[in-house]
N, C-alpha and C. Protein backbone atom coordinates (compact mmCIF):
# COMPACT_ATOMS: atom_id res chain seq x y z
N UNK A 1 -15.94 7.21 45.36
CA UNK A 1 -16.28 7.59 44.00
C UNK A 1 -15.03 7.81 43.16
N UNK A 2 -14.08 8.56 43.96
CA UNK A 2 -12.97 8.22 42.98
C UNK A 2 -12.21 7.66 42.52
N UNK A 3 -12.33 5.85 43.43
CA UNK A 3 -11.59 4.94 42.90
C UNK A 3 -12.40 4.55 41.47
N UNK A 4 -13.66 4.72 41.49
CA UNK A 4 -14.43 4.40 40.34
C UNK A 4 -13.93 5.25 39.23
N UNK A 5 -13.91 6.21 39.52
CA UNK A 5 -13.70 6.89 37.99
C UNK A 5 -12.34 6.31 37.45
N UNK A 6 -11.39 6.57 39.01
CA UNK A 6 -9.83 5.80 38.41
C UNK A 6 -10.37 4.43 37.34
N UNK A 7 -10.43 3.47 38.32
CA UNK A 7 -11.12 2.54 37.35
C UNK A 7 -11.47 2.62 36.17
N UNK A 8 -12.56 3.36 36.27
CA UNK A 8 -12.91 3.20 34.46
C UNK A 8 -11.55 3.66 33.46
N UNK A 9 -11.27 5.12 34.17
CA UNK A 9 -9.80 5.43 33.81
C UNK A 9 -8.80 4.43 32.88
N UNK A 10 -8.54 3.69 34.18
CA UNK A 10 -7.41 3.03 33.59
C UNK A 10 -8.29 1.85 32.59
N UNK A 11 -9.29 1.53 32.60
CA UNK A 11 -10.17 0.79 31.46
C UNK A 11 -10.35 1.16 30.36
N UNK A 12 -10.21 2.47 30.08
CA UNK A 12 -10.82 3.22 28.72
C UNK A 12 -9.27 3.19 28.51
N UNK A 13 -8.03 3.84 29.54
CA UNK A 13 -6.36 3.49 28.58
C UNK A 13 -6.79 2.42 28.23
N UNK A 14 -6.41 1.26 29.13
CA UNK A 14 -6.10 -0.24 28.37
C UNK A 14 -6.87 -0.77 27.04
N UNK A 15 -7.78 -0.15 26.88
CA UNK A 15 -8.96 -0.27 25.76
C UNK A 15 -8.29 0.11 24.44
N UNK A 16 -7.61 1.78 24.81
CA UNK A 16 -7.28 2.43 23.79
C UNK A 16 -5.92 1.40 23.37
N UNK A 17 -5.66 1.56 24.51
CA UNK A 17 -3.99 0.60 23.70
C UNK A 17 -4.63 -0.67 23.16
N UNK A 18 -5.11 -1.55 23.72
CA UNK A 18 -5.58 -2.49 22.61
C UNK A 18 -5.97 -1.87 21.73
N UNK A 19 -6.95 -1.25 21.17
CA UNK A 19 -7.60 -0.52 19.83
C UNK A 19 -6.79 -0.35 19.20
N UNK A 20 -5.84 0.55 19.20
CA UNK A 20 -4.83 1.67 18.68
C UNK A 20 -3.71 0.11 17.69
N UNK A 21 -3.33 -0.87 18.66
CA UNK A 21 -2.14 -1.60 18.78
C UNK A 21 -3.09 -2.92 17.48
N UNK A 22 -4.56 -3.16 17.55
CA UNK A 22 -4.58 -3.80 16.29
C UNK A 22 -5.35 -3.53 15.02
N UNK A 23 -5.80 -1.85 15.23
CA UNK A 23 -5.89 -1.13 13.98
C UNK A 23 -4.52 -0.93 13.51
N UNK A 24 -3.45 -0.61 13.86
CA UNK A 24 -2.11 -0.31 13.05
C UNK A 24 -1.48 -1.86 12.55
N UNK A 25 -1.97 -2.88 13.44
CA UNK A 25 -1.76 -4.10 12.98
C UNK A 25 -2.51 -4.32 11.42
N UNK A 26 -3.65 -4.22 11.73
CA UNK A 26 -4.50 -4.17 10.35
C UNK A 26 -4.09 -3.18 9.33
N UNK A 27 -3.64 -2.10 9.56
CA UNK A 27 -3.35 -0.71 8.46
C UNK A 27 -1.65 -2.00 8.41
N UNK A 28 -0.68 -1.96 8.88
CA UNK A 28 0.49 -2.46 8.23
C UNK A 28 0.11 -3.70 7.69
N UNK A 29 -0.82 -5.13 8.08
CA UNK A 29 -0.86 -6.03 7.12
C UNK A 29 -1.57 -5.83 5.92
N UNK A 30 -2.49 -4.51 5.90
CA UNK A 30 -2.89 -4.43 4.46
C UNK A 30 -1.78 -3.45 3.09
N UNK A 31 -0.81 -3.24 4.10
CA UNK A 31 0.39 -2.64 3.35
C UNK A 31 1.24 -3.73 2.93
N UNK A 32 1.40 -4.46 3.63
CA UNK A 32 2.47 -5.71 3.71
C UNK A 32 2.10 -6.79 2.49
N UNK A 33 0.57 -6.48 2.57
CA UNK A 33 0.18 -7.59 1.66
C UNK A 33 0.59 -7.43 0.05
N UNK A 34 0.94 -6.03 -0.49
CA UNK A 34 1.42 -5.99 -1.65
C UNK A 34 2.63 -6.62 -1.45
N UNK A 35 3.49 -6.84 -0.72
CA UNK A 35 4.45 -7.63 -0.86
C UNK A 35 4.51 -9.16 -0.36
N UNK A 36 3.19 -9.90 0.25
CA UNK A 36 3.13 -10.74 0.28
C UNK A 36 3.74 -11.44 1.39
N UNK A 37 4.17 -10.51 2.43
CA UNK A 37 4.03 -10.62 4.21
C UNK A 37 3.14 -10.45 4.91
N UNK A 38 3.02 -10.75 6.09
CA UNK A 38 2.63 -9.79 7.38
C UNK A 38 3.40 -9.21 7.69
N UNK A 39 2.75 -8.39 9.05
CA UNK A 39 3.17 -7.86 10.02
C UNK A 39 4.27 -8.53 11.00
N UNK A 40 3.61 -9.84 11.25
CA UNK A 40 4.59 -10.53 12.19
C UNK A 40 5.67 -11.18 11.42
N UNK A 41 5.51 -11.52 9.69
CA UNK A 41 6.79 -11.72 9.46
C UNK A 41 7.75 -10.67 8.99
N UNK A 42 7.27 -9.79 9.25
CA UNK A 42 8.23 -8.34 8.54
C UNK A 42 8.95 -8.13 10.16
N UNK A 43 8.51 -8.17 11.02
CA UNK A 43 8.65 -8.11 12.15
C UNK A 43 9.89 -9.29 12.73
N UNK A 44 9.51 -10.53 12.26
CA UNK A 44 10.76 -11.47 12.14
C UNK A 44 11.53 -11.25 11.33
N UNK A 45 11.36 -10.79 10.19
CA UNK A 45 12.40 -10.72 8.94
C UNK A 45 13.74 -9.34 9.63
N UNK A 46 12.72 -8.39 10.34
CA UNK A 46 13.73 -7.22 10.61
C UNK A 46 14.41 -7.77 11.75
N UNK A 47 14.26 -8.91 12.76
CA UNK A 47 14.99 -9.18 13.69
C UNK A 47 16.03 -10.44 13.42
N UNK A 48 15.98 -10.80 12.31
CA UNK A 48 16.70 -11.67 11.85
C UNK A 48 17.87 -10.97 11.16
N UNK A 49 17.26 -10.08 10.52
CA UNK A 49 18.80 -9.23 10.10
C UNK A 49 19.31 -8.38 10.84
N UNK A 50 18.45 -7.78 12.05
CA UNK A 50 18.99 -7.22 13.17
C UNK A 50 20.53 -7.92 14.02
N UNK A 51 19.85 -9.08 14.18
CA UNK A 51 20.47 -10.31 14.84
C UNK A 51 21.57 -10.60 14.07
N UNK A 52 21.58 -10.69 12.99
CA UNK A 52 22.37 -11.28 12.08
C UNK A 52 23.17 -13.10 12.54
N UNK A 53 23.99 -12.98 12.81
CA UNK A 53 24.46 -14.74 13.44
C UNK A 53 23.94 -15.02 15.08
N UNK A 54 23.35 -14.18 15.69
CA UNK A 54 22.95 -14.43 16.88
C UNK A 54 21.24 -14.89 16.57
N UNK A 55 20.98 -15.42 15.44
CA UNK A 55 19.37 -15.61 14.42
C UNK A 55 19.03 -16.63 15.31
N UNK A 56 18.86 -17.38 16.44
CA UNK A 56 18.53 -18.17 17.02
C UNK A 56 16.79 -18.27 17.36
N UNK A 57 15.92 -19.29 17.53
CA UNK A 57 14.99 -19.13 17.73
C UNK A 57 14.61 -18.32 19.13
N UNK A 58 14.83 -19.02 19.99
CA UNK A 58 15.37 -18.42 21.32
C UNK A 58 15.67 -16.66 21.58
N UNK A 59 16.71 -16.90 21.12
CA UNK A 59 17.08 -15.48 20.69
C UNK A 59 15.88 -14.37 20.27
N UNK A 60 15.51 -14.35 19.19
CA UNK A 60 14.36 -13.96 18.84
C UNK A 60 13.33 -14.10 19.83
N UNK A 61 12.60 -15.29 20.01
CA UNK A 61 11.60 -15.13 20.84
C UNK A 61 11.61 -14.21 22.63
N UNK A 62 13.03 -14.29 22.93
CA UNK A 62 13.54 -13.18 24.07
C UNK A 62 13.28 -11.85 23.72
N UNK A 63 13.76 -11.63 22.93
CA UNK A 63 13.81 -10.09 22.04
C UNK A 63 12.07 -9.66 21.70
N UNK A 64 11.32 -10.29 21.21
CA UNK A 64 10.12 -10.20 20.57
C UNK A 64 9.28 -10.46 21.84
N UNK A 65 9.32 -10.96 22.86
CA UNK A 65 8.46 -11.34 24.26
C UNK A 65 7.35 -12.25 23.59
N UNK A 66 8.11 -13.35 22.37
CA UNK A 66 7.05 -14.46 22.70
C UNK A 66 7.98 -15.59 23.06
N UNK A 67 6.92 -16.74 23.03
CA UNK A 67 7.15 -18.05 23.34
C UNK A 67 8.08 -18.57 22.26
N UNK A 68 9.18 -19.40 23.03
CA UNK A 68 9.81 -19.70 21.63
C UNK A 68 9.47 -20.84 20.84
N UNK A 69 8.35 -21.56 21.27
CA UNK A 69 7.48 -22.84 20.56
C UNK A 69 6.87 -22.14 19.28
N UNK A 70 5.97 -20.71 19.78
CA UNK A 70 5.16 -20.01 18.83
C UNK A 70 6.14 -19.37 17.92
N UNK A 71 7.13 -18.90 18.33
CA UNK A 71 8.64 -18.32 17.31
C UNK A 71 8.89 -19.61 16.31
N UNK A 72 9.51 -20.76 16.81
CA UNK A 72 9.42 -21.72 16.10
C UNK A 72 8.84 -21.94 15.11
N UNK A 73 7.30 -22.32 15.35
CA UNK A 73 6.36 -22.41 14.19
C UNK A 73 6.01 -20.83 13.16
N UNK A 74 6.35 -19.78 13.83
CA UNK A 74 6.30 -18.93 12.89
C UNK A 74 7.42 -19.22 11.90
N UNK A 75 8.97 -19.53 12.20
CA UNK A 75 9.85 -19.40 11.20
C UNK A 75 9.93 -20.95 10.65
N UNK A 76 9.55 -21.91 11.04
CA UNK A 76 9.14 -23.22 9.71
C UNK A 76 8.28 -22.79 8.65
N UNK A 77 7.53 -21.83 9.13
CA UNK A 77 6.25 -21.67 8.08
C UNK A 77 7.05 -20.09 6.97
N UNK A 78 7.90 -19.71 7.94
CA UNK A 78 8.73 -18.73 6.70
C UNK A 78 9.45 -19.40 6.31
N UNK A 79 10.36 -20.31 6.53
CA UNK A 79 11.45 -21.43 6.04
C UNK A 79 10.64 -21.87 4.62
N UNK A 80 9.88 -22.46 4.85
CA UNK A 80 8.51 -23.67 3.91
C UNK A 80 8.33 -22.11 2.44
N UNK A 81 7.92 -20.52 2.95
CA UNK A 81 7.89 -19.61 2.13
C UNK A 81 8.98 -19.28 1.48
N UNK A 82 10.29 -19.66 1.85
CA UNK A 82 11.85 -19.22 1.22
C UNK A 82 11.84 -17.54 1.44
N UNK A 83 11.63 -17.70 2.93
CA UNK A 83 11.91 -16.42 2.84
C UNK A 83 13.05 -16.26 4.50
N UNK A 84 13.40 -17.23 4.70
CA UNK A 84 14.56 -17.64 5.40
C UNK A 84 15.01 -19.39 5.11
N UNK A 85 16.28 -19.33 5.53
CA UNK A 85 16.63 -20.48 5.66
C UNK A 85 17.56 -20.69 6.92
N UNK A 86 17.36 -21.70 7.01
CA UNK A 86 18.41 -22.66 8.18
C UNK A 86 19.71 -23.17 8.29
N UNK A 87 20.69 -22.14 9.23
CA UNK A 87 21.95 -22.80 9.07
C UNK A 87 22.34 -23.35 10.60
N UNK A 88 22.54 -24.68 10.40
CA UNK A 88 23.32 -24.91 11.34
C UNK A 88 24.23 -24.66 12.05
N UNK A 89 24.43 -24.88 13.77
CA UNK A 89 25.80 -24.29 14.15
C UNK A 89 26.71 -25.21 13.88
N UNK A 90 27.79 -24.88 13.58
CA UNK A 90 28.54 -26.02 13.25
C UNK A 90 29.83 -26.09 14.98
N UNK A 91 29.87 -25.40 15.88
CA UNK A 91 29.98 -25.60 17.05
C UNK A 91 29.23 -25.93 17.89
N UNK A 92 27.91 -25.95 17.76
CA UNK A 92 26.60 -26.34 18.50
C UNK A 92 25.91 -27.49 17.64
N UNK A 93 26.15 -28.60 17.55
CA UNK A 93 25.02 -29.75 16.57
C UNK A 93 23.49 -28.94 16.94
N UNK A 94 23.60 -28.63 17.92
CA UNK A 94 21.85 -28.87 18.43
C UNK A 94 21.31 -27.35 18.21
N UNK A 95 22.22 -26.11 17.82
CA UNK A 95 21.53 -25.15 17.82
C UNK A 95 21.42 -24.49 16.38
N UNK A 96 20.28 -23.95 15.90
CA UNK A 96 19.90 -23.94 14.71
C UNK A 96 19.69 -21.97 14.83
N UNK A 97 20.33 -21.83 13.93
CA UNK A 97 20.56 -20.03 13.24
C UNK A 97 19.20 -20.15 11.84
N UNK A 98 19.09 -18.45 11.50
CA UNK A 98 18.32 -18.36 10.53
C UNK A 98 18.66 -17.04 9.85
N UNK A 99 18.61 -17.29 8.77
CA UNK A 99 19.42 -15.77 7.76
C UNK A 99 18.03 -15.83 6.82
N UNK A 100 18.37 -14.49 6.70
CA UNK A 100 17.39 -14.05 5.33
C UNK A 100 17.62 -14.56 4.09
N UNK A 101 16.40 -15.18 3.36
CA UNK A 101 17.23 -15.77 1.33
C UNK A 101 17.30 -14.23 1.27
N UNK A 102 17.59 -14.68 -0.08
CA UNK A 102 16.86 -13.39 -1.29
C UNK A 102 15.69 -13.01 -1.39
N UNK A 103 14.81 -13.34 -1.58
CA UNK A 103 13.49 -13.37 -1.50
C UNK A 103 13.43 -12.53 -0.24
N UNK A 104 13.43 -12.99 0.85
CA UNK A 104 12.88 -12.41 2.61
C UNK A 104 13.93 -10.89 2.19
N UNK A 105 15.33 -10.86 1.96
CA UNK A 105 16.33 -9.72 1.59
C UNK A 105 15.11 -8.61 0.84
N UNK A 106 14.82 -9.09 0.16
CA UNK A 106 13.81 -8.12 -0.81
C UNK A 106 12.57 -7.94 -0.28
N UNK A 107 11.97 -8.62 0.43
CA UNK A 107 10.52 -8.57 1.11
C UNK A 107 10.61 -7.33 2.04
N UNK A 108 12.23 -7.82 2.99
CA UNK A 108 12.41 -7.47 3.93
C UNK A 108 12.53 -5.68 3.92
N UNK A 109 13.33 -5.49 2.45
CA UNK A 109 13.77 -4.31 2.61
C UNK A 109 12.30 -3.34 1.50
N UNK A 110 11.35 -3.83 0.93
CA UNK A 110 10.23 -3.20 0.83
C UNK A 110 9.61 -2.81 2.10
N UNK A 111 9.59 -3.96 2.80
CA UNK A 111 8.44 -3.68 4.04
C UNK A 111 8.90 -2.32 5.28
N UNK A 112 10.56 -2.50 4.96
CA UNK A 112 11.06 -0.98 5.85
C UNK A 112 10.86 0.25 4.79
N UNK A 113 9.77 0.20 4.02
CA UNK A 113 9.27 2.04 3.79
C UNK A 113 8.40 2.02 4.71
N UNK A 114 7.79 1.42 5.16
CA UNK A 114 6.80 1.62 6.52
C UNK A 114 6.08 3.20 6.45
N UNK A 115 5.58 3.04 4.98
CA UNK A 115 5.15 4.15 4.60
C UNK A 115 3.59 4.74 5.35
N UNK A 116 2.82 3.68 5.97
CA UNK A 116 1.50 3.29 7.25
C UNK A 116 2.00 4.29 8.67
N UNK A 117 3.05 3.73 8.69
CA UNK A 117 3.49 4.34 10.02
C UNK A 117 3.77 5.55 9.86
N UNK A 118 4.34 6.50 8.99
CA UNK A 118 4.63 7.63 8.46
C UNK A 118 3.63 8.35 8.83
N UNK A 119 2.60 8.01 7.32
CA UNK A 119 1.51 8.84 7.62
C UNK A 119 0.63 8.62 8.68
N UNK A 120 0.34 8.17 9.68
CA UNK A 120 -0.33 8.18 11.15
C UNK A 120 0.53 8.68 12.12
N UNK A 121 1.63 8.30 12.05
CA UNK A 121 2.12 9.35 13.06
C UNK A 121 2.88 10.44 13.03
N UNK A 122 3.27 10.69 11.69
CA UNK A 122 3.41 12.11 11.33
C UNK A 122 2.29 13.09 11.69
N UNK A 123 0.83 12.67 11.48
CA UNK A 123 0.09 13.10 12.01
C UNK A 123 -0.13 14.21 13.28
N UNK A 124 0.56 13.38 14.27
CA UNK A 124 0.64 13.86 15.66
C UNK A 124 1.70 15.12 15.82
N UNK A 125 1.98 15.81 16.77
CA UNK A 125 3.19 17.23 16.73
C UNK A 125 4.20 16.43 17.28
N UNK A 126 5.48 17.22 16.80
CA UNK A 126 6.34 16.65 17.58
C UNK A 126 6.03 15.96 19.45
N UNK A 127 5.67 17.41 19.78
CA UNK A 127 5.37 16.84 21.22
C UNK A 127 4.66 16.07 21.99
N UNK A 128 3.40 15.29 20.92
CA UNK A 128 2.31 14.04 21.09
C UNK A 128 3.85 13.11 20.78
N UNK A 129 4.83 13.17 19.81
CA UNK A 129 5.09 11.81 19.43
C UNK A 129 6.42 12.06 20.94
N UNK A 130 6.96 12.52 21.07
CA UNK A 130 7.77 12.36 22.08
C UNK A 130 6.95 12.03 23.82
N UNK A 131 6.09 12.72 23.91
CA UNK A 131 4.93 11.92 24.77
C UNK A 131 4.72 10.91 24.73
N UNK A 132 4.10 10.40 23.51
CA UNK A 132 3.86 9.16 23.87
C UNK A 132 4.66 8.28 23.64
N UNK A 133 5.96 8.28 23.21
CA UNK A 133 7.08 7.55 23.26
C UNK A 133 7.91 7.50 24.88
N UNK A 134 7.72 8.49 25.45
CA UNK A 134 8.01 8.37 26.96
C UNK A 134 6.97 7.67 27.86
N UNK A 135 5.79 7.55 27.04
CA UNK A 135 4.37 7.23 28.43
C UNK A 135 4.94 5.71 28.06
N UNK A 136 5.11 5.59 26.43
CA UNK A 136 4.64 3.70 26.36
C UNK A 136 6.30 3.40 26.80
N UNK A 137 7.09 3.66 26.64
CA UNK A 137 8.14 3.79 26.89
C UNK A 137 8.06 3.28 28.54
N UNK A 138 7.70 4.20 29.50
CA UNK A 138 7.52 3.32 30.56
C UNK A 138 6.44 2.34 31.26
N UNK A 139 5.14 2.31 30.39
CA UNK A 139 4.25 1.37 30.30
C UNK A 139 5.33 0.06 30.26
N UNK A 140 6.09 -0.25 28.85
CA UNK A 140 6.96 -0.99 28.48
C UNK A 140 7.49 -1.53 29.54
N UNK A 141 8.34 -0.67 30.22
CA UNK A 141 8.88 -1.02 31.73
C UNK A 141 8.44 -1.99 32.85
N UNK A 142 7.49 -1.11 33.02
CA UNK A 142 6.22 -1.53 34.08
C UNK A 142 5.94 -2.63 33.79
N UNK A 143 5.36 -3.30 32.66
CA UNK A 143 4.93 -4.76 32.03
C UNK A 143 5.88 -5.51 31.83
N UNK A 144 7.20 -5.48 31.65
CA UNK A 144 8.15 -5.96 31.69
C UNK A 144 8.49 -6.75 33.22
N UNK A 145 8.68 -5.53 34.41
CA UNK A 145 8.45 -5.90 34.98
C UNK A 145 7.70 -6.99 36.26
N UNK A 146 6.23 -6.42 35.48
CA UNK A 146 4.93 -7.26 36.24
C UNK A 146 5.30 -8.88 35.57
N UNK A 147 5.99 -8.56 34.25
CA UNK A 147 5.82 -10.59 34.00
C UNK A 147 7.43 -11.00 34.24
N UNK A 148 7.87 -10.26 35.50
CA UNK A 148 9.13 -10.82 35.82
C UNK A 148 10.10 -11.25 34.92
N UNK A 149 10.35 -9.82 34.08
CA UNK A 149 11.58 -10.25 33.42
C UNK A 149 12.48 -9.75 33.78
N UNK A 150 13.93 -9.75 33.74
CA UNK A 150 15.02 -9.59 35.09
C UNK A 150 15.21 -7.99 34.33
N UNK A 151 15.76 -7.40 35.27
CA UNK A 151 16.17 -5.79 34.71
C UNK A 151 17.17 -6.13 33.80
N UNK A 152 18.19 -6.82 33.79
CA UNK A 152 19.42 -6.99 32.54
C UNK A 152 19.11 -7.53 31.31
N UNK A 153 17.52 -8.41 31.18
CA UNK A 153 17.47 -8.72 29.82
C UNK A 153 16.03 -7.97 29.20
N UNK A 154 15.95 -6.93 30.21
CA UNK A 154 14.66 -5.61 29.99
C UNK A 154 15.64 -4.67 28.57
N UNK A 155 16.70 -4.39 28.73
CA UNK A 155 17.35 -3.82 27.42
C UNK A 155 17.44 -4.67 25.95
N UNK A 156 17.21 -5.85 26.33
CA UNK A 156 16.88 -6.67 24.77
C UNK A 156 15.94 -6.45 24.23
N UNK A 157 15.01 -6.16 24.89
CA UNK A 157 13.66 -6.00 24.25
C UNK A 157 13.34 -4.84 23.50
N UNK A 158 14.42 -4.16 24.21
CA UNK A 158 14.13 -2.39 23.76
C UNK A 158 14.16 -2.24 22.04
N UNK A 159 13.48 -2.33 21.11
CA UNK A 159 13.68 -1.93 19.90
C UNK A 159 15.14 -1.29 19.16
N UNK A 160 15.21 -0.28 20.38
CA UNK A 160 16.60 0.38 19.95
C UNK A 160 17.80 0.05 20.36
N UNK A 161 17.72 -1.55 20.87
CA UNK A 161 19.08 -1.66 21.49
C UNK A 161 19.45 -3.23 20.95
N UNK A 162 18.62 -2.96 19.40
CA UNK A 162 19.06 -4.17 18.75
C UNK A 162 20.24 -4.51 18.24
């Protein structure tokens, strides 16, 4: 009986984290939309200036834990918006960088009031937000792990070790 309850247990977490992870998706793209982003490109836009000359598709898609085919087609379709552009390496023919225009510069730096995120998790006490920054914190880990990504490029991913 008590593997069952575990079970459901860990069913009702994984539930919540999905829930939780695309209601705040939905609360930031309906913020984003006064400026005429998403989520996922505010999300590229901040790792592109994170990155700054290391703007590689590749790059990015390591950092972000997607595919870099799906990275790709996300930043043609911001390229096509002028809200990046494409510089060539000029030591690499074959490898292609991406900087913020003006436009993405200005998108970019509205979309960090992240004024959504404020008020929801200001919400919580200090000691919910340091909780759950340690639980997902090593959730993070753990999943990292399970899809075999090596421990030395587990610190790229880290948000804070951009």
């Amino acid at each position: 009986m008590a593997d069952r309850r575990s079970d459901n247990d860990y069913f009702i977490i994984w539930n919540l984290i999905r829930l939780v992870s695309h209601a705040i998706t939905r609360l930031r793209n309906e913020e984003l939309a006064q400026y005429g982003i998403t989520n996922q490109q505010s999300a590229m836009l901040w790792m592109i200036d994170r990155l700054g000359s290391r703007a590689t598709p590749t790059e990015i898609a390591r950092r972000l834990l997607r595919e870099p085919a799906s990275i790709s087609n996300i930043l043609c379709r911001m390229e096509k918006q002028g809200l990046i552009s494409r510089v060539n390496d000029i030591r690499r023919y074959n490898q292609v960088r991406f900087k913020l225009t003006e436009d993405g510069r200005k998108k970019y730096h509205s979309a960090m009031k992240r004024e959504t995120m404020r008020r929801v998790v200001s919400r919580l006490s200090k000691r919910q937000r340091r909780e759950l920054r340690v639980a997902l914190s090593a959730m993070r880990d753990i999943v990292l792990e399970e899809l075999g990504v090596p421990e030395n490029q587990r610190a790229l991913i880290d948000p804070l070790n951009v």
